[in-house]
C-alpha atoms as a PDB file:
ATOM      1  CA  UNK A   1      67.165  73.609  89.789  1.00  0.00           C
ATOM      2  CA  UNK A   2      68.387  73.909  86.199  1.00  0.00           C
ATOM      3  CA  UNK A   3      71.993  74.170  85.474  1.00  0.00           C
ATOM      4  CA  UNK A   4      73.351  76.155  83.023  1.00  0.00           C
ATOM      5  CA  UNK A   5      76.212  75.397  81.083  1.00  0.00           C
ATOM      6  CA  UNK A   6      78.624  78.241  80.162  1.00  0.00           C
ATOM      7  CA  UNK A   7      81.382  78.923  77.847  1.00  0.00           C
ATOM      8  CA  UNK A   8      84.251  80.518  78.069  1.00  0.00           C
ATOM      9  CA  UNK A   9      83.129  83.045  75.622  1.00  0.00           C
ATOM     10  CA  UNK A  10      79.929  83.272  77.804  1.00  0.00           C
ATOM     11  CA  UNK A  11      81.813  83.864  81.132  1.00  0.00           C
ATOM     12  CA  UNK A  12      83.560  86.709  80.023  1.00  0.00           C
ATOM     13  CA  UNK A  13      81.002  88.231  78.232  1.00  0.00           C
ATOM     14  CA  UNK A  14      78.434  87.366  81.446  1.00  0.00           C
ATOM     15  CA  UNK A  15      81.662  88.394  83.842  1.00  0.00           C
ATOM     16  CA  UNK A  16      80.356  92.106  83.361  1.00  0.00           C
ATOM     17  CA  UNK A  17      76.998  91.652  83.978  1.00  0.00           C
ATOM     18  CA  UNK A  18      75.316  91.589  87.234  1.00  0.00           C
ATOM     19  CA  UNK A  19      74.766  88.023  89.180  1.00  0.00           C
ATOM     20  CA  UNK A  20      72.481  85.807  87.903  1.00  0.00           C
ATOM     21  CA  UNK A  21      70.219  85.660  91.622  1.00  0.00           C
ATOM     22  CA  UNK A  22      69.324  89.525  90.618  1.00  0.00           C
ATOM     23  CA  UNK A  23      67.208  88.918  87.933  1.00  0.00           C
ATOM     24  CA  UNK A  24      64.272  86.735  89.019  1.00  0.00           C
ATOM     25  CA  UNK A  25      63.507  85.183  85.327  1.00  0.00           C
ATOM     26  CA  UNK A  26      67.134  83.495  85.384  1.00  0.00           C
ATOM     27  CA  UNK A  27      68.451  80.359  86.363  1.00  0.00           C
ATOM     28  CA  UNK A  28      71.474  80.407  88.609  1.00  0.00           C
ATOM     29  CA  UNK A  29      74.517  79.349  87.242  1.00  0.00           C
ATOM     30  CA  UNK A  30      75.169  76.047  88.791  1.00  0.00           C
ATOM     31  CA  UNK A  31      77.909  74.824  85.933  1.00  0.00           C
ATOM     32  CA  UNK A  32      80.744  75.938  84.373  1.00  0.00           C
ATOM     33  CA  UNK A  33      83.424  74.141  81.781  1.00  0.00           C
ATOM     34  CA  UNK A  34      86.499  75.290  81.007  1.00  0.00           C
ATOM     35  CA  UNK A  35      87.214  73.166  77.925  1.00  0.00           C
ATOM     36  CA  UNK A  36      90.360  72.077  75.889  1.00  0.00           C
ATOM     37  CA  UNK A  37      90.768  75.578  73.762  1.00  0.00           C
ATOM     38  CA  UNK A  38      89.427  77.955  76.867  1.00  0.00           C
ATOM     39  CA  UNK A  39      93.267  78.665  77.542  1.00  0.00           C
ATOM     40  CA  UNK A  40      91.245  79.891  81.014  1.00  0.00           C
ATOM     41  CA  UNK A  41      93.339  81.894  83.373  1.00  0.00           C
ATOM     42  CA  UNK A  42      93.800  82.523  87.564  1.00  0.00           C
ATOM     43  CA  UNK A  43      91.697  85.986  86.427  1.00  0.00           C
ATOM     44  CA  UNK A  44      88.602  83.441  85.089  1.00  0.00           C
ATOM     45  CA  UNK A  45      88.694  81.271  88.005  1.00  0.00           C
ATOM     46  CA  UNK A  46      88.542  84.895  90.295  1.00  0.00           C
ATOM     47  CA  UNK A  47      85.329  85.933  88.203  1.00  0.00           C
ATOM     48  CA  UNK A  48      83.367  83.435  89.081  1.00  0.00           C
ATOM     49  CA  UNK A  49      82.793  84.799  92.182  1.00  0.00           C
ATOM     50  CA  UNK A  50      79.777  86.476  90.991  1.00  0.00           C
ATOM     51  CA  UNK A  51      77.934  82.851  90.426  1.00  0.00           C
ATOM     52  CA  UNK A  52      77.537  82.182  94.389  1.00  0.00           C
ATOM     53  CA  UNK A  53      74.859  79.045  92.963  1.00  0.00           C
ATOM     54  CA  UNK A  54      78.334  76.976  91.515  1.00  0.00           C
ATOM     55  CA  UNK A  55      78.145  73.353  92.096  1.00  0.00           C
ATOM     56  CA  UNK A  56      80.657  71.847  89.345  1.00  0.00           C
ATOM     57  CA  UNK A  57      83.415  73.004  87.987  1.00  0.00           C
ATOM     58  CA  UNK A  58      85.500  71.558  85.092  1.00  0.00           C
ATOM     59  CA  UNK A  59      89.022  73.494  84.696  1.00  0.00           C
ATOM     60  CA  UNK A  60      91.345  72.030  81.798  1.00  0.00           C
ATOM     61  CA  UNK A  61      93.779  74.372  81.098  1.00  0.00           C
ATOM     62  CA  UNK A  62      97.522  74.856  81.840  1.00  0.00           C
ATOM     63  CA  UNK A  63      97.183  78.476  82.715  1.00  0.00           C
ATOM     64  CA  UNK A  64      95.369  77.579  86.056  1.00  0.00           C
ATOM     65  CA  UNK A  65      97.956  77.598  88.607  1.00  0.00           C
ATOM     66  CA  UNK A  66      98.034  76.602  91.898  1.00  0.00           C
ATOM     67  CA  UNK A  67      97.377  80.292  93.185  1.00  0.00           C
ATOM     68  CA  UNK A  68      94.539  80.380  91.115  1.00  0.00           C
ATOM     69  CA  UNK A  69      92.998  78.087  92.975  1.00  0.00           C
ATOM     70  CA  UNK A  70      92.478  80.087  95.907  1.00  0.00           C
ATOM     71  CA  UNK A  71      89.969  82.016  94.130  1.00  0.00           C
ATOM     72  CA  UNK A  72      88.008  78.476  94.629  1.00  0.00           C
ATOM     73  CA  UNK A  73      86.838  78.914  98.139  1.00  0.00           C
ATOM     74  CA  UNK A  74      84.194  82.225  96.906  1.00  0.00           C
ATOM     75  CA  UNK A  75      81.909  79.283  95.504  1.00  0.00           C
ATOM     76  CA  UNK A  76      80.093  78.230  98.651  1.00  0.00           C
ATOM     77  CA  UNK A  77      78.500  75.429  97.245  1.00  0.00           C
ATOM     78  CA  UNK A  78      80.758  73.902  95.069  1.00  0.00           C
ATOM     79  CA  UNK A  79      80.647  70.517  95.340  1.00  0.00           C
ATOM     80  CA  UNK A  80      82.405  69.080  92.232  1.00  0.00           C
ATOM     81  CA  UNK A  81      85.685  69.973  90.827  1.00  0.00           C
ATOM     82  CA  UNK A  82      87.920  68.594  87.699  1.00  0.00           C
ATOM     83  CA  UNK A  83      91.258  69.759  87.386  1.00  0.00           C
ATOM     84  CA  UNK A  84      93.026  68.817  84.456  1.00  0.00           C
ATOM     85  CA  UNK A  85      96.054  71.139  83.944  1.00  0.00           C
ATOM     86  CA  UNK A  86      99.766  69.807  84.554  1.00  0.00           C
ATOM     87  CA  UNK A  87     101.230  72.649  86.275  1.00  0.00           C
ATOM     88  CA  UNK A  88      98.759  71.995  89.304  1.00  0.00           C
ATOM     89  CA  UNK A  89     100.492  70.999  91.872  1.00  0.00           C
ATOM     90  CA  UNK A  90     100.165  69.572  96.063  1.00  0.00           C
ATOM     91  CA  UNK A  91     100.522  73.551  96.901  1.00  0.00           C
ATOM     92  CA  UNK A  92      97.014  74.200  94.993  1.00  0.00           C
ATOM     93  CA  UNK A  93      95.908  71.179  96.131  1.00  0.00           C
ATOM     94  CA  UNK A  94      96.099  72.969  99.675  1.00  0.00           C
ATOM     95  CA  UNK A  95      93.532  75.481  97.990  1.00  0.00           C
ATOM     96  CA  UNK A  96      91.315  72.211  96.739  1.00  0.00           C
ATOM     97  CA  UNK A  97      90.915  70.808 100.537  1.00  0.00           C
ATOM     98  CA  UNK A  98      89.486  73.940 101.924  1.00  0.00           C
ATOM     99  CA  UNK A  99      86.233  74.185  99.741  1.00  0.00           C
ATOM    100  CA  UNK A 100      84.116  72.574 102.828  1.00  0.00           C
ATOM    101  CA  UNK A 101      81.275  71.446 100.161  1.00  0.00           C
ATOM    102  CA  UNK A 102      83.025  69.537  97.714  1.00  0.00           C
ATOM    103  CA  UNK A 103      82.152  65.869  97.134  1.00  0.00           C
ATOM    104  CA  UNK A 104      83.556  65.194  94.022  1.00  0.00           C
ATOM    105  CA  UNK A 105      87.417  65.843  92.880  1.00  0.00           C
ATOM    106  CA  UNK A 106      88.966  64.546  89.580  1.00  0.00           C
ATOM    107  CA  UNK A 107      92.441  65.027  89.162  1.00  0.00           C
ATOM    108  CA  UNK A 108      93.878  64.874  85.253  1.00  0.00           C
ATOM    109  CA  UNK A 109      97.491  64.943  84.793  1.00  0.00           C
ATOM    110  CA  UNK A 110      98.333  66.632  87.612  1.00  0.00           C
ATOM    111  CA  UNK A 111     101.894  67.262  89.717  1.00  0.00           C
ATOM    112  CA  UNK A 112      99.908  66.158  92.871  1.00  0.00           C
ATOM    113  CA  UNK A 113     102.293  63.429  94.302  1.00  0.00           C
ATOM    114  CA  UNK A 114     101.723  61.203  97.454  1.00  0.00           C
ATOM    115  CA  UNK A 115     102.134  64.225  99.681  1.00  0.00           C
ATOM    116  CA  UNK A 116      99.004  66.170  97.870  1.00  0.00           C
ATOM    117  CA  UNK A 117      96.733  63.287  98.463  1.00  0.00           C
ATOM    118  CA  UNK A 118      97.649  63.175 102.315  1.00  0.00           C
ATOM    119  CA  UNK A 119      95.702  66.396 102.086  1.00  0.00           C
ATOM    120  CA  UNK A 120      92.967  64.963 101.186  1.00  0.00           C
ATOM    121  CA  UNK A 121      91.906  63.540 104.695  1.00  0.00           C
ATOM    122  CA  UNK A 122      90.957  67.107 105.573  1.00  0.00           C
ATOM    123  CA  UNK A 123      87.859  66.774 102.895  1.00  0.00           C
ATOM    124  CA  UNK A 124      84.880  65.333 105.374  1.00  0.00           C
ATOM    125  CA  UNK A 125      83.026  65.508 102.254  1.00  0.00           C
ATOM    126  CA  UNK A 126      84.835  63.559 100.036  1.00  0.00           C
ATOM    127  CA  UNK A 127      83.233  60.257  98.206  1.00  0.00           C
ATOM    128  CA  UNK A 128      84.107  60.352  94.916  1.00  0.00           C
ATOM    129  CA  UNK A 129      87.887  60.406  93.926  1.00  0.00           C
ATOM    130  CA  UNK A 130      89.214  60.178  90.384  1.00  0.00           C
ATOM    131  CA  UNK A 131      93.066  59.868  89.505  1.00  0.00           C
ATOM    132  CA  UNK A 132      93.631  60.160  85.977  1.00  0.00           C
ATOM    133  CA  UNK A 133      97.809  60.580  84.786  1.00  0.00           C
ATOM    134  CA  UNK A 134      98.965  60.548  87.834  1.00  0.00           C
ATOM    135  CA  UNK A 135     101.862  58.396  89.040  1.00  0.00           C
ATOM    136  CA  UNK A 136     100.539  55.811  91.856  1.00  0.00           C
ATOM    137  CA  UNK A 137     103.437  55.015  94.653  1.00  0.00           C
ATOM    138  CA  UNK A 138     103.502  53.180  97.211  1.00  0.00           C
ATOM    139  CA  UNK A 139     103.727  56.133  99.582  1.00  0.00           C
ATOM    140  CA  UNK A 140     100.426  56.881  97.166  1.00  0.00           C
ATOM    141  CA  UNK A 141      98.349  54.003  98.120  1.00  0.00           C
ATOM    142  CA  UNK A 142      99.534  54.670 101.953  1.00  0.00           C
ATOM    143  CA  UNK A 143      97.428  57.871 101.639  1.00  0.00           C
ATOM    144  CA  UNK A 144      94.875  56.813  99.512  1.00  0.00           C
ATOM    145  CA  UNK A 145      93.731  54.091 102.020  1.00  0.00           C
ATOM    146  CA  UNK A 146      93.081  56.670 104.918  1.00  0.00           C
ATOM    147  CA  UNK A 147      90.182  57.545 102.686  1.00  0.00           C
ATOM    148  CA  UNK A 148      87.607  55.122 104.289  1.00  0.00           C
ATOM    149  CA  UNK A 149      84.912  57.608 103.505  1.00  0.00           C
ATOM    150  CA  UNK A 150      84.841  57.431  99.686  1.00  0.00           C
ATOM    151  CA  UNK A 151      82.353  55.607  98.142  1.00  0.00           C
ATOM    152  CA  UNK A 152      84.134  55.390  94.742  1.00  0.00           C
ATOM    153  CA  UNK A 153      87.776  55.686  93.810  1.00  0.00           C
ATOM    154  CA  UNK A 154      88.413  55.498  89.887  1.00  0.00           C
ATOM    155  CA  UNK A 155      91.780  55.234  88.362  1.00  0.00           C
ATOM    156  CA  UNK A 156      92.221  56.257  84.702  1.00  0.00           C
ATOM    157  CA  UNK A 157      95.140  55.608  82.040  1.00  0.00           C
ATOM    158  CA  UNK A 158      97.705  54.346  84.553  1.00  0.00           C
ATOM    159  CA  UNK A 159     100.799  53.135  83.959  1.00  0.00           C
ATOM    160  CA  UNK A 160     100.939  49.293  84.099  1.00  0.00           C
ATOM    161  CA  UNK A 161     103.519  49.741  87.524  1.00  0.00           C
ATOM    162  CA  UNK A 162     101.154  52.786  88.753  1.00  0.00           C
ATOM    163  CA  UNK A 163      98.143  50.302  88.532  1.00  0.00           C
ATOM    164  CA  UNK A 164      99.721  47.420  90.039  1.00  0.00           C
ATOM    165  CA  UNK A 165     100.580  49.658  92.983  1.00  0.00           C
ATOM    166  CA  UNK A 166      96.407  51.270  92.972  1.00  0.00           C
ATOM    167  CA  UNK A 167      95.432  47.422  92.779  1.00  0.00           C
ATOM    168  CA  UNK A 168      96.152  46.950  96.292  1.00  0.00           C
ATOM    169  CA  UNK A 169      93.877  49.266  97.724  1.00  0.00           C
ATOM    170  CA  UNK A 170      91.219  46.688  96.501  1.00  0.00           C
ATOM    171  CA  UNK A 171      91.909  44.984  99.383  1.00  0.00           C
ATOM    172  CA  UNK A 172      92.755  48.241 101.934  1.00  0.00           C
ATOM    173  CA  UNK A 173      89.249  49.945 101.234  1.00  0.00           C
ATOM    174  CA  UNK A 174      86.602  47.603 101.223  1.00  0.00           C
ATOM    175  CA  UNK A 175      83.519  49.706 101.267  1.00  0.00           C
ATOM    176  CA  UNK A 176      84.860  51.782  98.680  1.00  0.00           C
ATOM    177  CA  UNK A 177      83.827  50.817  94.649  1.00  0.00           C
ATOM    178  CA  UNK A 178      87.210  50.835  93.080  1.00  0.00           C
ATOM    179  CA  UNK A 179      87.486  50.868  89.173  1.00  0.00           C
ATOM    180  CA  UNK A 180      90.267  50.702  86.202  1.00  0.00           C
ATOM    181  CA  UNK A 181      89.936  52.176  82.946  1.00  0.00           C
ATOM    182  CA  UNK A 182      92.672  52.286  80.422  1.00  0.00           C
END
């Protein structure tokens, strides 16, 4: 299946339009990226709902808010998400862990604290994790190592305390691929 990349500028103009499945000569939607100068909104995120084919989604904006999020769970077969906006917090999170497809979750400068990622045992799915910006506690790694099903945890532009504390889960997750990046 092809994916199709959209714009912002093409989502709203394509937000009119009928779904893409009711045309036989185009491609489902499969992609969409919200990029640094979308300024996307909780109204984008509810439009999407008429691209039923969604597998990734890339949100960077600060005008998605946790509410938004909700709109998240009409795209049955999402199965990758990154959220990069710093108002998101464990309360959208809740939102995040009831998409029963996804696979893949990147979290960019989030609020999500140690609480948020305890949600994150609800995701059977789950097996690719990225924290990027976030603040890594102790009470962090506690819930990060009930993640025995991931297959690859990534860690991006830590703090040299927050990666000493994400180091240790080297040890606590064995069969999980565990990387650093500054």
């Amino acid at each position: 299946m092809c994916t199709t990349r959209l714009t912002l500028l093409t989502l709203l103009v394509s937000a009119s339009a009928s779904p893409a499945q009711d045309s036989p000569k185009e491609k489902p939607v499969t992609e969409v990226r919200f990029g640094c100068h979308s300024n996307a909104t909780d109204a984008d995120l509810a439009a999407l709902k008429i691209y039923p084919e969604l597998k990734t989604l890339d949100l960077l904006s600060d005008k998605i808010t946790d509410a938004g999020l909700e709109h998240l769970k009409a795209l049955p077969k999402l199965e990758t998400l990154h959220l990069n906006s710093s108002v998101i917090t464990d309360k959208g999170l809740e939102h995040v862990v009831a998409i029963p497809t996804l696979r893949n979750l990147v979290l960019f400068r989030t609020k999500v604290t140690a609480d948020g990622l305890a949600l994150l045992k609800k995701m059977p799915l789950l097996r690719d994790l990225c924290l990027c910006r976030i603040p890594i506690t102790s009470e962090c790694v506690a819930q990060l190592k009930e993640l025995n099903k991931l297959e690859k945890l990534s860690f991006e532009q830590l703090r040299e305390e927050s990666r000493e504390k994400a180091a240790e889960l080297v040890s606590l997750l064995p069969r999980t691929t565990i990387t650093f990046s500054r």
